[in-house]
C-alpha atoms as a PDB file:
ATOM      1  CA  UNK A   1      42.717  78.894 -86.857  1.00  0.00           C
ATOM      2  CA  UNK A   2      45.302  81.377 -86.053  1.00  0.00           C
ATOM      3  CA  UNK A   3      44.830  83.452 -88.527  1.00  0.00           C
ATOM      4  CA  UNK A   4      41.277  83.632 -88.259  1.00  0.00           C
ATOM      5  CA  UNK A   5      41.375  84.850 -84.518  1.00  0.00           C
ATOM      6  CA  UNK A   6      44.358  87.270 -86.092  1.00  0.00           C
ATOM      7  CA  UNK A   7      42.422  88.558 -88.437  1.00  0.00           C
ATOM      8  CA  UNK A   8      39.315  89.536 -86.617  1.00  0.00           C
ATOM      9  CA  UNK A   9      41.749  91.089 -83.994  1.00  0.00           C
ATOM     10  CA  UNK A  10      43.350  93.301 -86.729  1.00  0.00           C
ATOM     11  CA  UNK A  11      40.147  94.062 -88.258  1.00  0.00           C
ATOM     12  CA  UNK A  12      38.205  94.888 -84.536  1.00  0.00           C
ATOM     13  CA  UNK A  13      41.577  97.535 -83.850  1.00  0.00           C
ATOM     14  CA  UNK A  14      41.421  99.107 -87.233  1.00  0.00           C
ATOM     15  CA  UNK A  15      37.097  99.774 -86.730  1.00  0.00           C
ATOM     16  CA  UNK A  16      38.116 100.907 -83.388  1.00  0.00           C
ATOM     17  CA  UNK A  17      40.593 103.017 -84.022  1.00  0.00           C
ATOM     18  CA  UNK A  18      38.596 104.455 -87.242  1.00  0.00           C
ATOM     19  CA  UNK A  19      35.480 105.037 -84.971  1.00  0.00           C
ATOM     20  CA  UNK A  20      37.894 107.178 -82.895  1.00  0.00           C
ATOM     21  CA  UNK A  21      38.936 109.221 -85.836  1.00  0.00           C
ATOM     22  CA  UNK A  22      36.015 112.289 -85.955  1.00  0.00           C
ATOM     23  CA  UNK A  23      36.256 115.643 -87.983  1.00  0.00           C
ATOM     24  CA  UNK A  24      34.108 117.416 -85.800  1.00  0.00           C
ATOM     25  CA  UNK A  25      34.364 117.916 -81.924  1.00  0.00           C
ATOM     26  CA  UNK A  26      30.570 118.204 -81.005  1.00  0.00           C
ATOM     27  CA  UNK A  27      30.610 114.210 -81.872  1.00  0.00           C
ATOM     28  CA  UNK A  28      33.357 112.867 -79.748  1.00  0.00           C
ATOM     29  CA  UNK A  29      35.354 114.115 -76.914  1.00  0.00           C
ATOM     30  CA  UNK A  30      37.643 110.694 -78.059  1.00  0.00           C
ATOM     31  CA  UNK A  31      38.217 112.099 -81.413  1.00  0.00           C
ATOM     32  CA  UNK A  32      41.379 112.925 -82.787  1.00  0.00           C
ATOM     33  CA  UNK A  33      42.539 115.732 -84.919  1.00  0.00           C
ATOM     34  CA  UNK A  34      45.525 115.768 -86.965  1.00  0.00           C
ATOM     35  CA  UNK A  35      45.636 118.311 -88.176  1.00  0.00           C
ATOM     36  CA  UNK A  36      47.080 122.512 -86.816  1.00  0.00           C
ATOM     37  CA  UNK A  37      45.030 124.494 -84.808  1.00  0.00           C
ATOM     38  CA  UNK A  38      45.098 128.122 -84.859  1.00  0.00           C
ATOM     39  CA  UNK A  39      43.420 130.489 -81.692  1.00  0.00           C
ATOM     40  CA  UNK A  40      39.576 131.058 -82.588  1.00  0.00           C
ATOM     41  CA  UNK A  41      40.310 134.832 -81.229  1.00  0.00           C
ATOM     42  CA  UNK A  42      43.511 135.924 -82.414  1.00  0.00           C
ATOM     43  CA  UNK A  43      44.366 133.836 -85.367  1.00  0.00           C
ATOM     44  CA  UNK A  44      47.688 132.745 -83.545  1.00  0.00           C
ATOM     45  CA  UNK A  45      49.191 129.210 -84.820  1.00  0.00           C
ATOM     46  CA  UNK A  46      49.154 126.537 -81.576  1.00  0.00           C
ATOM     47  CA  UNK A  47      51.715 124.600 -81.058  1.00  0.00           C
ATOM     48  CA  UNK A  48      52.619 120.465 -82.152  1.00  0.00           C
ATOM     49  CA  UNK A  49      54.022 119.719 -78.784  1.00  0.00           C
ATOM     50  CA  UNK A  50      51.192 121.085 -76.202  1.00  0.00           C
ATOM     51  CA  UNK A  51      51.213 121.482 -72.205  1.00  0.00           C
ATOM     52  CA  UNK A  52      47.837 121.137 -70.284  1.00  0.00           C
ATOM     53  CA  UNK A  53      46.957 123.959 -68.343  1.00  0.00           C
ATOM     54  CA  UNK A  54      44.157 121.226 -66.645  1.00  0.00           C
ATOM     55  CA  UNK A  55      42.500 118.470 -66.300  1.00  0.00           C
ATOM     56  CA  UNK A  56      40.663 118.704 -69.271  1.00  0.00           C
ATOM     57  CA  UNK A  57      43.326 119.475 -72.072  1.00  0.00           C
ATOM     58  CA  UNK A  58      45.323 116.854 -70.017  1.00  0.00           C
ATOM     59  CA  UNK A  59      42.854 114.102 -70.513  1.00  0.00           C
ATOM     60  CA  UNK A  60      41.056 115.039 -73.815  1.00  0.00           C
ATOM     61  CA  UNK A  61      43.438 117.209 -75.581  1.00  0.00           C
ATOM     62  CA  UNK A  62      43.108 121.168 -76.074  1.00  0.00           C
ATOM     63  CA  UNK A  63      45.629 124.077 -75.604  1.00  0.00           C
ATOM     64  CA  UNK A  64      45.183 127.426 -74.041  1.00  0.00           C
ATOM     65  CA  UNK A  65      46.516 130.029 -76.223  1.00  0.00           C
ATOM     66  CA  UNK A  66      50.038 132.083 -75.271  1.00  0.00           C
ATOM     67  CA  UNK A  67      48.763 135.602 -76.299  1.00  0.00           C
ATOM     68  CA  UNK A  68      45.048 135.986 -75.589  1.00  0.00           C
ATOM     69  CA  UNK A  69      44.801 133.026 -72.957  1.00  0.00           C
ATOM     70  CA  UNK A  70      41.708 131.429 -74.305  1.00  0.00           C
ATOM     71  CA  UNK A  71      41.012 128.220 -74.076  1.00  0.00           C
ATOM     72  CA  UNK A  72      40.433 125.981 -77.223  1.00  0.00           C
ATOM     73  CA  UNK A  73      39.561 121.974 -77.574  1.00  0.00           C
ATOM     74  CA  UNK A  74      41.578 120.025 -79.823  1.00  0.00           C
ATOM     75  CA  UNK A  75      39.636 120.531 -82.838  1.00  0.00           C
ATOM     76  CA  UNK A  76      40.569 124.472 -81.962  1.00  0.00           C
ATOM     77  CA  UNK A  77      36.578 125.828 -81.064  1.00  0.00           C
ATOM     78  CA  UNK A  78      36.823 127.804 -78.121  1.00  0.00           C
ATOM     79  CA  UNK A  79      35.707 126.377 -74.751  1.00  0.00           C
ATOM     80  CA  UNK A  80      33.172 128.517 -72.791  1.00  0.00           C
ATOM     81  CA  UNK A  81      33.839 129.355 -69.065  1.00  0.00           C
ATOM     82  CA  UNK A  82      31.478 128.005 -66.634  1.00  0.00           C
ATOM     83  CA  UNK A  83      30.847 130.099 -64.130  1.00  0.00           C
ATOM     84  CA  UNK A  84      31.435 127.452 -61.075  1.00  0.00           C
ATOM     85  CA  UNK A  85      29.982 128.092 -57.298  1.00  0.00           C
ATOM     86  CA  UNK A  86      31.302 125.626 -55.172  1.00  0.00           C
END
């Protein structure tokens, strides 16, 4: 019986964390991307270790490039800037 219940608890984590897995970011904000990202404008290499610039990159990854300051997603398209009137 035990290793029934561990078995479906393996296999549920493994399709979850699989699902979470996407190549493309226009499918999941979740996704994850493993591999380097390089600045859509300047061609500049981002780096591993990343610090948020808000709460955006902080909560679904991204980076905000050191020599043209544009702002990327994790999957490194750039992010548009909404023009906000608050």
């Amino acid at each position: 019986m035990k290793s029934i219940i561990t078995g479906v608890l393996i296999g549920a984590i493994l399709f979850f964390l699989l699902t979470l897995i996407k190549k493309d970011s226009k499918y999941s904000k979740l996704g994850i991307n493993l591999k380097r990202n390089y600045c859509p404008k300047c061609n500049l290499k981002q780096p591993l270790i990343r610090k948020p610039k808000n709460k955006n990159q902080m909560l679904y990854g991204g980076n905000t490039c050191k020599n043209c300051n544009t702002e990327m997603d994790k999957f490194g398209v750039e992010i548009k800037q909404r023009n906000r009137t608050s």
